[in-house]
Protein backbone atom coordinates (compact mmCIF):
# COMPACT_ATOMS: atom_id res chain seq x y z
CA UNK A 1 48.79 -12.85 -30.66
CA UNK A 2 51.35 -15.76 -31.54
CA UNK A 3 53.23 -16.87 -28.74
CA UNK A 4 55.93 -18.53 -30.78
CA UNK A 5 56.01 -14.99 -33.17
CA UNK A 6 56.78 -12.56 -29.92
CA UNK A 7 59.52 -15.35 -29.17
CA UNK A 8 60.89 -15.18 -32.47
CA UNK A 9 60.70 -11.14 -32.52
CA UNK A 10 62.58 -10.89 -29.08
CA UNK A 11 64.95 -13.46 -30.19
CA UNK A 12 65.87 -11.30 -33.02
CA UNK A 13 65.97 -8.19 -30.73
CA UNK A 14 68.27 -9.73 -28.71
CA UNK A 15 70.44 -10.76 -31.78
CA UNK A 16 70.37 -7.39 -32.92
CA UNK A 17 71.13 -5.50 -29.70
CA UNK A 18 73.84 -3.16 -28.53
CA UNK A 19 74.79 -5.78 -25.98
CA UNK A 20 75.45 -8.38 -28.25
CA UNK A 21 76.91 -6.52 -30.67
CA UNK A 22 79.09 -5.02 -28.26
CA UNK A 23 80.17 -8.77 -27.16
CA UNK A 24 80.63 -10.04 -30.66
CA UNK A 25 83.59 -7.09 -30.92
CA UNK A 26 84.54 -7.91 -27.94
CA UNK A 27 85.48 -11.22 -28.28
CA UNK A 28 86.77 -10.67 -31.50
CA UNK A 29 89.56 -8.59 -29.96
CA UNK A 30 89.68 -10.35 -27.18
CA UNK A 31 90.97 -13.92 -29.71
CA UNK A 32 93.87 -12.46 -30.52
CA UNK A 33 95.09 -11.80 -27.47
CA UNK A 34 96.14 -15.20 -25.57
CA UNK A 35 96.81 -13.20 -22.25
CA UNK A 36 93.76 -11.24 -22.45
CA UNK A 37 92.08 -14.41 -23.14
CA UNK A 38 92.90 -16.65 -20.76
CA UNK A 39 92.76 -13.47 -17.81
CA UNK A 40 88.75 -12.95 -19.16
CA UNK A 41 88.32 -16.53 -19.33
CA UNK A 42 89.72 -17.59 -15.96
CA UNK A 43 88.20 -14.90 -14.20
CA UNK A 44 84.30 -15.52 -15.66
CA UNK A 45 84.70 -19.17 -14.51
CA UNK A 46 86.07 -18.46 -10.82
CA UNK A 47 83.08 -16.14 -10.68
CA UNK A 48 80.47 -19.18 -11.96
CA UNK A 49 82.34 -21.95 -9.93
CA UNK A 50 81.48 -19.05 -6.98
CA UNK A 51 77.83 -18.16 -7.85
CA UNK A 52 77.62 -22.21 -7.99
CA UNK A 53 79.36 -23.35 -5.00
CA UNK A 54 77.10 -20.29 -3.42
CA UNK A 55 73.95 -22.06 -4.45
CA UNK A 56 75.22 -25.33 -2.93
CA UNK A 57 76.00 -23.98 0.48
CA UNK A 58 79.38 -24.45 -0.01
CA UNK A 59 82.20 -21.68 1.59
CA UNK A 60 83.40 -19.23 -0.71
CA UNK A 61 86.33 -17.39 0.81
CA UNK A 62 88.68 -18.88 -0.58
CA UNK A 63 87.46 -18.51 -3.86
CA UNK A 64 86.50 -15.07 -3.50
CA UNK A 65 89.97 -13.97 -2.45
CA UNK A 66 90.97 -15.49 -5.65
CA UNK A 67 88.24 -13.97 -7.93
CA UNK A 68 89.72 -10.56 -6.20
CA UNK A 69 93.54 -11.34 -7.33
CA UNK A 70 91.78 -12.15 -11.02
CA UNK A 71 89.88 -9.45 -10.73
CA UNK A 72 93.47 -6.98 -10.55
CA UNK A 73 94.31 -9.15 -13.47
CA UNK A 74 91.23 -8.45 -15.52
CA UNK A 75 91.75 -4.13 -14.43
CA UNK A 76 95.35 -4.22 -15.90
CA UNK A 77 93.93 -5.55 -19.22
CA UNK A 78 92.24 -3.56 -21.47
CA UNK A 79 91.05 -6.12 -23.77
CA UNK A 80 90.43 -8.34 -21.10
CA UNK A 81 88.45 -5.65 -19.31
CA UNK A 82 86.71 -4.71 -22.06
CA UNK A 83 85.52 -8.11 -23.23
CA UNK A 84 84.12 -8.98 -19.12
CA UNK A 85 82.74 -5.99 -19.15
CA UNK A 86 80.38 -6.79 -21.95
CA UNK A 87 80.18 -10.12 -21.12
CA UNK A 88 78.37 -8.77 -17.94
CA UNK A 89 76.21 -6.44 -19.53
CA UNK A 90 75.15 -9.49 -22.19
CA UNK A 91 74.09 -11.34 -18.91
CA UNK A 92 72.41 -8.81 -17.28
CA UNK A 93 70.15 -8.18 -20.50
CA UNK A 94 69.41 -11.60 -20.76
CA UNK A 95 68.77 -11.85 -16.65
CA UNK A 96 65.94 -8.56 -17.03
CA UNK A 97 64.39 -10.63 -20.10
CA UNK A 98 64.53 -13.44 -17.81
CA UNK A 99 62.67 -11.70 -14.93
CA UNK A 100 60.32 -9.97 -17.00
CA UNK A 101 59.41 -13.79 -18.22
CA UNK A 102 59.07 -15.01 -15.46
CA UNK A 103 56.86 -12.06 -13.64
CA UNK A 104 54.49 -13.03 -16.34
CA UNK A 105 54.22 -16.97 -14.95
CA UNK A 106 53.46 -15.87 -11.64
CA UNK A 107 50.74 -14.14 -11.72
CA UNK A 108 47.20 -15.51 -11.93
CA UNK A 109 46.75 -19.19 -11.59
CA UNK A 110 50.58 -20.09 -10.45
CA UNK A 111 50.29 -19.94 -6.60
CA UNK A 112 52.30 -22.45 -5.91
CA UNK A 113 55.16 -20.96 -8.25
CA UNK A 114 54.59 -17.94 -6.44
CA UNK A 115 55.69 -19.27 -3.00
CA UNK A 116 58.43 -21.50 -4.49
CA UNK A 117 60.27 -17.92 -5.76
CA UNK A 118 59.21 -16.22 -2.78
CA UNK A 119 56.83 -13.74 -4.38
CA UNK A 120 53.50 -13.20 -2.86
């Protein structure tokens, strides 16, 4: 077994999936609408400025009152709502793949990776 082959196949799986595909229509809609745009937009990057400032230490109320307001925004929008919604099901592929990926590096041999992701 090729390492760099199984890459290349689940690259193209990925490429090829519903997810993807989905998000690719998506966003197609979702450019010619400026509103919907900017609402989808706005509202993914409040939610990574949060998941950042989160991983920092930093307080988040603020922003999470806000990413609630956006988030009204987002419901009232169809193509706005349709695009995030894909968006998050692109990321939570990607995130399984991820995990699966990394399950593999922590097995045998990879203690110390093991207690720096708290698996053990």
């Amino acid at each position: 077994m090729n390492i760099y082959d199984e890459a290349h196949t689940l690259a193209k799986s990925l490429k090829e999936s519903d997810e993807l595909n989905r998000l690719k229509q998506a966003e197609e809609v979702l450019k010619k609408d400026e509103e919907a745009k900017k609402i989808a937009v706005d509202y993914l990057l409040e939610q990574e400025k949060i998941q950042y400032m989160t991983a920092m230490g930093e307080k988040t109320e603020d922003s999470y009152k806000k990413l609630q307001e956006m988030a009204v925004l987002v419901s009232n929008n169809s193509i706005a709502q349709e695009y995030v919604q894909a968006f998050i099901r692109w990321n939570q592929l990607i995130s399984d793949v991820h995990k699966i990926v990394m399950e593999a590096m922590t097995d045998e041999g990879m203690e110390l990776l093991k207690e720096a992701v708290g698996r053990k």
